[in-house]
Structure formats: C-alpha cells, structure tokens
N, C-alpha and C. Protein backbone atom coordinates (compact mmCIF):
# COMPACT_ATOMS: atom_id res chain seq x y z
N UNK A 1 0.85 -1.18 0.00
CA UNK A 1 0.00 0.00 0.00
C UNK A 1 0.89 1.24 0.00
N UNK A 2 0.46 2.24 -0.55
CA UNK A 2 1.16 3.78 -0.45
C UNK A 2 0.24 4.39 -0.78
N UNK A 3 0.35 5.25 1.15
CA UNK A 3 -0.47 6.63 0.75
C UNK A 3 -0.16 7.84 0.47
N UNK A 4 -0.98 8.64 -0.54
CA UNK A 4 -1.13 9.79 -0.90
C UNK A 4 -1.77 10.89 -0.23
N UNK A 5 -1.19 11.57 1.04
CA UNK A 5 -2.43 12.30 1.11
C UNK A 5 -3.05 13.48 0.12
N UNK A 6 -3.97 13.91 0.67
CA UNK A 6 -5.14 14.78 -0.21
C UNK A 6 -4.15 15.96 -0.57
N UNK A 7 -3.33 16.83 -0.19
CA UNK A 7 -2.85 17.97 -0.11
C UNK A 7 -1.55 17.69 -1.53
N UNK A 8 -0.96 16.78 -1.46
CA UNK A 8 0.34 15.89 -2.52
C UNK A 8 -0.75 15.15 -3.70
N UNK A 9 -2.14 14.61 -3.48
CA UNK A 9 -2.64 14.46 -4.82
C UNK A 9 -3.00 15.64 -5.48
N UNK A 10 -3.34 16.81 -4.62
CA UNK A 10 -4.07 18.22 -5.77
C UNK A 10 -2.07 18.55 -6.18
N UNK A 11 -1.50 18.42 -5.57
CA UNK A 11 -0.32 19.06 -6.26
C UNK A 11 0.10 18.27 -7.79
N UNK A 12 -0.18 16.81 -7.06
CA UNK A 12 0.06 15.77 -8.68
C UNK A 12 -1.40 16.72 -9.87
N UNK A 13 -2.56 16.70 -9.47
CA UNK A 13 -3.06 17.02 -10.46
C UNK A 13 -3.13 18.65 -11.10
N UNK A 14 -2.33 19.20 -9.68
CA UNK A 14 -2.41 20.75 -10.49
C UNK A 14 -1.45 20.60 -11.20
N UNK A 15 -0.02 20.16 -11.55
CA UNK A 15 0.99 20.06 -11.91
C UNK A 15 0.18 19.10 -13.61
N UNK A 16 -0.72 18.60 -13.66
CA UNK A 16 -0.67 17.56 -14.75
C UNK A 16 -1.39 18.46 -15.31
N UNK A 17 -2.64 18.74 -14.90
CA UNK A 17 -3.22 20.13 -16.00
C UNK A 17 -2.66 21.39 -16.38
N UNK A 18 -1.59 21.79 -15.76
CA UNK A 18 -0.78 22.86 -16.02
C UNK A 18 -0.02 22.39 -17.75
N UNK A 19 0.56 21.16 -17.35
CA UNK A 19 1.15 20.60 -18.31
C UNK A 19 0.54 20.15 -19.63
N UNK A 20 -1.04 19.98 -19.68
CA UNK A 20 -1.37 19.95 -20.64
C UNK A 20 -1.23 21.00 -21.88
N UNK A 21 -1.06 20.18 -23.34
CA UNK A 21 -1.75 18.94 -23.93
C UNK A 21 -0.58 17.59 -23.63
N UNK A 22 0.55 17.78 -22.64
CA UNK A 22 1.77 16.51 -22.40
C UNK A 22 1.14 15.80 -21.07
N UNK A 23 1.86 14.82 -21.20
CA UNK A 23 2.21 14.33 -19.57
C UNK A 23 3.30 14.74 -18.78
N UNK A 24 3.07 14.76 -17.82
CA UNK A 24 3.68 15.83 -16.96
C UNK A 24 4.45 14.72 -16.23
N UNK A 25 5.38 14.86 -15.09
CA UNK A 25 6.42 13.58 -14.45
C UNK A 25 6.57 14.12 -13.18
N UNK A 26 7.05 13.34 -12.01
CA UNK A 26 7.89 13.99 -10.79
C UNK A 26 7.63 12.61 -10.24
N UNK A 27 8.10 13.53 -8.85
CA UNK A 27 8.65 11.73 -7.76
C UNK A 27 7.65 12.16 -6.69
N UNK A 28 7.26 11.08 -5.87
CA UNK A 28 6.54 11.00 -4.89
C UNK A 28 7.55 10.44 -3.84
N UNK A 29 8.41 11.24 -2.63
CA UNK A 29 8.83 10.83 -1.78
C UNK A 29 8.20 10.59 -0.61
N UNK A 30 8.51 9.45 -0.14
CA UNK A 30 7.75 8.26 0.62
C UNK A 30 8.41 7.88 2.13
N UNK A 31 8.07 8.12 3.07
CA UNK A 31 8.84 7.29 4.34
C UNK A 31 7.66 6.52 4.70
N UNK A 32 7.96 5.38 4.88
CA UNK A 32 7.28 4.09 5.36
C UNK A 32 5.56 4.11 4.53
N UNK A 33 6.19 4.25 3.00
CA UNK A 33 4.93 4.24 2.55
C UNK A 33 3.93 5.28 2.58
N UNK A 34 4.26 6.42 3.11
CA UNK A 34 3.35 7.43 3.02
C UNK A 34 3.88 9.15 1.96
N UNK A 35 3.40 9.23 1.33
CA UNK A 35 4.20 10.30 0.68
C UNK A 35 3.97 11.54 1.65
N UNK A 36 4.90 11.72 1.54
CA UNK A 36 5.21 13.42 2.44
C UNK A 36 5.96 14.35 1.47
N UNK A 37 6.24 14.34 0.05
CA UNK A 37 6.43 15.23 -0.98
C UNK A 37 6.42 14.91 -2.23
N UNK A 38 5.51 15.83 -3.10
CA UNK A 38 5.59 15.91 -4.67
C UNK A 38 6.90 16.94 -4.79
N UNK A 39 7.87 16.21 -5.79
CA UNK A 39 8.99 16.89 -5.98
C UNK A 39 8.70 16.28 -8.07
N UNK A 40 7.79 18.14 -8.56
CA UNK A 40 7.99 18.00 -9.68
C UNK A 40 9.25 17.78 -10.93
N UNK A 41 9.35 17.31 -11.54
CA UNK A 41 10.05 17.03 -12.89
C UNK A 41 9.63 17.46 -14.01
N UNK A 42 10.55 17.73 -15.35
CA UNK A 42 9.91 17.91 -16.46
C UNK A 42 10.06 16.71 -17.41
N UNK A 43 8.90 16.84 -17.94
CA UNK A 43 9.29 15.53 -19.08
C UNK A 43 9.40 15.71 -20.49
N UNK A 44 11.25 15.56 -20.29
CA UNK A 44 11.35 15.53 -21.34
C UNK A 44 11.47 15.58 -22.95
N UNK A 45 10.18 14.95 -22.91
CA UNK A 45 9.91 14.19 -24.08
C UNK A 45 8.94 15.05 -24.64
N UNK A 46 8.22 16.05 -24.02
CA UNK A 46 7.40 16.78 -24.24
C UNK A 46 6.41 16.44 -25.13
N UNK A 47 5.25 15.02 -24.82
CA UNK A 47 4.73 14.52 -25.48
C UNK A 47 3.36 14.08 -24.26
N UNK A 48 2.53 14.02 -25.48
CA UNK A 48 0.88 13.88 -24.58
C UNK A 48 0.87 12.04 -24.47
N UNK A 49 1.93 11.39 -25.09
CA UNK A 49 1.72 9.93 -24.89
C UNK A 49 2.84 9.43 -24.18
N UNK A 50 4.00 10.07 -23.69
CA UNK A 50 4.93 8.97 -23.11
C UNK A 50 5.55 10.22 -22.45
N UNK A 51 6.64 9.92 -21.04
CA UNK A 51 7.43 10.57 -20.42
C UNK A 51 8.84 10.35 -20.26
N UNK A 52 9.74 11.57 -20.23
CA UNK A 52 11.25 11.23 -19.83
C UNK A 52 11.71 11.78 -19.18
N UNK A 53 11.53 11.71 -18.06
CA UNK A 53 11.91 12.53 -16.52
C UNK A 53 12.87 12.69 -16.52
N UNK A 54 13.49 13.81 -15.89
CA UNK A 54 14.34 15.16 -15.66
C UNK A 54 14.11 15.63 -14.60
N UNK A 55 15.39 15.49 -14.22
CA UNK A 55 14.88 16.28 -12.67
C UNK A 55 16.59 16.76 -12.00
N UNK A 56 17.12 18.05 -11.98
CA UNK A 56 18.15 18.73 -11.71
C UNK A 56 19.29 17.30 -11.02
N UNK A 57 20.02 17.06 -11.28
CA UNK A 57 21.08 16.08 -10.51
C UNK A 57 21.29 16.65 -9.30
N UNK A 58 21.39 17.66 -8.86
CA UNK A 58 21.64 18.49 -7.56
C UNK A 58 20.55 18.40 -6.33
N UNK A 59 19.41 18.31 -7.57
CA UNK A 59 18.07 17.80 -6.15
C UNK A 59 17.84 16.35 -5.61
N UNK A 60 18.16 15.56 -7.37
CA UNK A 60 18.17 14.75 -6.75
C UNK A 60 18.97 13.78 -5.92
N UNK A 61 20.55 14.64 -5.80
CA UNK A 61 21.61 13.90 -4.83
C UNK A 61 21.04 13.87 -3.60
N UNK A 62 19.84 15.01 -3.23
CA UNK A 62 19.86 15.61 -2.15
C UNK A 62 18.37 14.38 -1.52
N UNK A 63 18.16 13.64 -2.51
CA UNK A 63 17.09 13.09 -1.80
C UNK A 63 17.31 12.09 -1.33
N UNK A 64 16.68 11.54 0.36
CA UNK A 64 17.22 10.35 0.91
C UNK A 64 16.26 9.51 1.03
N UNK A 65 14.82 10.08 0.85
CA UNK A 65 14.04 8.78 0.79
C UNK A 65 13.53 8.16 -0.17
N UNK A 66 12.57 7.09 0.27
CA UNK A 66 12.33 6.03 -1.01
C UNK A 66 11.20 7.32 -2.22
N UNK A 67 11.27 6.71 -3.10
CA UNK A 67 10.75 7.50 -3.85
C UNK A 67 9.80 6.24 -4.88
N UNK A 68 8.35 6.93 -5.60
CA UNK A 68 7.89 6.32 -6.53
C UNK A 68 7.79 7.55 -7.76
N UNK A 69 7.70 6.63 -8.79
CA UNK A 69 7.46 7.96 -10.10
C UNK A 69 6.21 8.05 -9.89
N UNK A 70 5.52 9.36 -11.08
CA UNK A 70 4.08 9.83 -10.50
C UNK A 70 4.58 10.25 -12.32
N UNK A 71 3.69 10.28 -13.65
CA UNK A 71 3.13 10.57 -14.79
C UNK A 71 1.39 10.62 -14.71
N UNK A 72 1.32 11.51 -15.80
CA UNK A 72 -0.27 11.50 -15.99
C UNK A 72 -0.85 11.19 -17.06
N UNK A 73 -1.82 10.38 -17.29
CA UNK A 73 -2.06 10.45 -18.96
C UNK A 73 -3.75 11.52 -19.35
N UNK A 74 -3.16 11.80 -20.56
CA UNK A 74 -4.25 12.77 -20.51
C UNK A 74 -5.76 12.55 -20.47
N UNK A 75 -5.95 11.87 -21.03
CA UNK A 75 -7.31 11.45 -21.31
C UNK A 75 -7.68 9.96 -21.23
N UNK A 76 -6.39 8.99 -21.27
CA UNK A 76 -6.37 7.74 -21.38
C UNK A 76 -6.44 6.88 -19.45
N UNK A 77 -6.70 6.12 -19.73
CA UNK A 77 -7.29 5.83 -18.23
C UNK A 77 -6.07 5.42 -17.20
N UNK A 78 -6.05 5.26 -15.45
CA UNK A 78 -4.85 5.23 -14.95
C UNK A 78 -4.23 4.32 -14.50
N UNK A 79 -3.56 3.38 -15.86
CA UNK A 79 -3.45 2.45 -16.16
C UNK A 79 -2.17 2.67 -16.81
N UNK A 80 -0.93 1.19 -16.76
CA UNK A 80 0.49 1.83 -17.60
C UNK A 80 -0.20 0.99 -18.84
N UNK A 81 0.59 2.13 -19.69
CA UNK A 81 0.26 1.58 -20.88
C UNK A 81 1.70 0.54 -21.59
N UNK A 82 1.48 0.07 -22.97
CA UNK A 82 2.75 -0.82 -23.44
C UNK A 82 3.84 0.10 -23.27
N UNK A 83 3.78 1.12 -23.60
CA UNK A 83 5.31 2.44 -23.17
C UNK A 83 5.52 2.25 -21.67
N UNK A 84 4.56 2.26 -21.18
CA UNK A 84 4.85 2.50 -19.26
C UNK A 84 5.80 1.28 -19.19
N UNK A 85 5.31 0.27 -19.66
CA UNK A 85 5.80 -1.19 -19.11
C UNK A 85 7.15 -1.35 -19.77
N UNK A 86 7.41 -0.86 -21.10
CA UNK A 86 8.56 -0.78 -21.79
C UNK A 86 9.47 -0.57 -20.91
N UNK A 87 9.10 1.04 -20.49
CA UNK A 87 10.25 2.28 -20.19
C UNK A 87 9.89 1.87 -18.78
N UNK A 88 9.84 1.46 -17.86
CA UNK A 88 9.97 1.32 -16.81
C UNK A 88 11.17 1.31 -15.89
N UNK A 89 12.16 0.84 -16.60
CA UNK A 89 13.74 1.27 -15.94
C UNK A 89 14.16 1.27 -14.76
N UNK A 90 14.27 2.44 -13.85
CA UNK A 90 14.91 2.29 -12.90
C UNK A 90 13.43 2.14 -11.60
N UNK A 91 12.21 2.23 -12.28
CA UNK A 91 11.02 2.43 -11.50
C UNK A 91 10.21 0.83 -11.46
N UNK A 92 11.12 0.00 -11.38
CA UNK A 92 11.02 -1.66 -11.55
C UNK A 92 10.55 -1.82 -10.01
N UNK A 93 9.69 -2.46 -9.94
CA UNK A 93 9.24 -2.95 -8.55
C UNK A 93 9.41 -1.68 -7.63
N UNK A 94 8.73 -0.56 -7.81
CA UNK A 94 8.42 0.64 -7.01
C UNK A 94 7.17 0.85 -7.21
N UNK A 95 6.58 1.75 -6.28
CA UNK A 95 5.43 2.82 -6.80
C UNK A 95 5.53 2.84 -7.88
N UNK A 96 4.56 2.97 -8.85
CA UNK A 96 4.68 3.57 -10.33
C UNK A 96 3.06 4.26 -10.15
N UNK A 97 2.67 5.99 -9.85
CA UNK A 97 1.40 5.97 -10.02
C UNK A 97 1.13 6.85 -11.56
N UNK A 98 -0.12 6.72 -11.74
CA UNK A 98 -0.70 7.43 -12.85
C UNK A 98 -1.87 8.37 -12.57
N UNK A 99 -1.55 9.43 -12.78
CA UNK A 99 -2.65 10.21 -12.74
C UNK A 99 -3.56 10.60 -13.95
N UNK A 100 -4.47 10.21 -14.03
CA UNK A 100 -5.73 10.92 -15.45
C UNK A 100 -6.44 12.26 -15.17
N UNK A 101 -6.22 12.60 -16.06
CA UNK A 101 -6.56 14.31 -16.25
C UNK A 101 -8.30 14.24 -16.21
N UNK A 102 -8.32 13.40 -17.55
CA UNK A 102 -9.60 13.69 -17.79
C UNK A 102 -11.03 12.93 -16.54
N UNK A 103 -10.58 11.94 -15.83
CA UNK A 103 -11.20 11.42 -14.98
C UNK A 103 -11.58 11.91 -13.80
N UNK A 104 -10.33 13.06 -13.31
CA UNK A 104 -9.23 13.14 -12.03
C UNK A 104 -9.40 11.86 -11.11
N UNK A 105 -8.36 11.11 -11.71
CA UNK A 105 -8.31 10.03 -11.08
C UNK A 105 -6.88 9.20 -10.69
N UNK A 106 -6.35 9.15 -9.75
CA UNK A 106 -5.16 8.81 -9.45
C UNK A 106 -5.17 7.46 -9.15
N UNK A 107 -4.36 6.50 -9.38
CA UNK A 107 -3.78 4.81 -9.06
C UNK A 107 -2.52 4.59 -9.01
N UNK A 108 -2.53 3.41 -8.35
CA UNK A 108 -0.81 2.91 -8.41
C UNK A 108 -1.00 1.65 -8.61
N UNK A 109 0.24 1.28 -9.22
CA UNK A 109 0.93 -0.12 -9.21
C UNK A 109 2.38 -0.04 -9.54
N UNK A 110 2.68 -1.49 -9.97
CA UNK A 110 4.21 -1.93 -9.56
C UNK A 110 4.10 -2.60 -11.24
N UNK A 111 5.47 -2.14 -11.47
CA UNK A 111 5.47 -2.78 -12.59
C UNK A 111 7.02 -3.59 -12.29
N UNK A 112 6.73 -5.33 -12.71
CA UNK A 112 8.17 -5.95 -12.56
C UNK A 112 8.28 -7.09 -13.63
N UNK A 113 9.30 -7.45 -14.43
CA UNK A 113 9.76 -8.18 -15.32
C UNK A 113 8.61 -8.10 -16.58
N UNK A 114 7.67 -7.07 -16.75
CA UNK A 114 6.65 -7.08 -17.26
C UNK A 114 5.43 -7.50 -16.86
N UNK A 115 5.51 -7.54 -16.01
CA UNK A 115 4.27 -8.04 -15.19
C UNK A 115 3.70 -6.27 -14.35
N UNK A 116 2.14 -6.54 -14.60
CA UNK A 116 1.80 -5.07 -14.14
C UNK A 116 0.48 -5.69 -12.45
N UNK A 117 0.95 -5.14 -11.00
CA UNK A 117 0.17 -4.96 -10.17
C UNK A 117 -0.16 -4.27 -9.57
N UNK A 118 -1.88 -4.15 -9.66
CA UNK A 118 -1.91 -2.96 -8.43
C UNK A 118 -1.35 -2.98 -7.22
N UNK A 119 -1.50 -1.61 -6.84
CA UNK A 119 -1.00 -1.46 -5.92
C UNK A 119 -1.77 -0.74 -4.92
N UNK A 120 -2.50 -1.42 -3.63
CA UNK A 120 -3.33 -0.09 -3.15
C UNK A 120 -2.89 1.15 -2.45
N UNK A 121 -4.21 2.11 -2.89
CA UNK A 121 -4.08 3.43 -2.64
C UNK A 121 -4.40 3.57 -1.47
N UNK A 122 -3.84 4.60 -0.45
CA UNK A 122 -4.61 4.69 0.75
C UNK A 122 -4.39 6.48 0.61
C-alpha cells in the first residue's frame, strides 16, 4: 500500500493540467509508505503519450528517501500503458502511479519483469 495524502494528490493534479496537452512527471517521496512530498520534474519528451523525466542532478543527490514515479495520462485511463511497461527502468518494482486528467483520477501499481500490479491506494 502507499499513501497519498489529499494535499500531494491536488499538487500531482495541479501540476498535470498545467502541463497539458503533455504528460507531466515527478517523484513521490515516501517514508514508510506514506508520501510526504511531490517533488515536480519535467518531461522531457514533451509529449501527450509517453514521459522522460528530468529532474536537476543536484536535487536529486539531495534526496534520501524512497521514492515512486508519479506521470499522468491525458485522457487515457490510470493504467500503464505498453510504453509505461517498456520504459519502466529504474522504476522496476516501485510505486509507479498514474494520474488521469480527464477522470481526475489517481492509481498505483508496480510494474516488474513485465508483469503489471496494483497497488493499493490509501
């Protein structure tokens, strides 16, 4: 389980509609499973279907806790898609959440060896 509280999900979704017509990126830092900061990113890739997070090397030396990624898709539901599962990388068996714009609807799961599970929200 990993929770989100209410105050770190309006930041994930003000940050994703700002960013529209793209998906937007950042990290959700986590102690014992609970996020206690949205630390935005840019993505990239600057594209409404896939993300490539960026995020200053200087901030992120500076971070010591666990972290999950956080993308949004725009209109498509919050769910990884064949790109999510592709590009998954260094976000292998972590948090992986998705936020939908058009729903406002936030989820998580874990994505590992290609295999996709939820993950509950609290």
């Amino acid at each position: 389980m990993v929770v989100i509280p209410a105050a770190i999900r309006e930041e994930i979704a003000e940050h994703a509609r700002e960013e529209l017509p793209n998906e937007s990126c950042g990290l959700v830092l986590l102690e014992d499973g609970v996020a206690v900061e949205y630390v935005r990113a840019v993505n990239k890739a600057a594209s409404p279907y896939r993300f490539t997070l960026f995020l200053d090397p200087l901030r992120w030396s500076e971070i010591e806790l666990d972290q999950g990624v956080v993308h949004s898709h725009v209109s498509a539901p919050p769910r990884p898609s064949r790109t999510d599962v592709e590009n998954v990388g260094l976000w292998q068996g972590r948090p992986y959440l998705i936020y939908c714009v058009a729903r406002d609807e936030l989820a998580a799961w874990t994505i590992a060896d290609g295999a996709i599970e939820p993950l509950e929200l609290g």
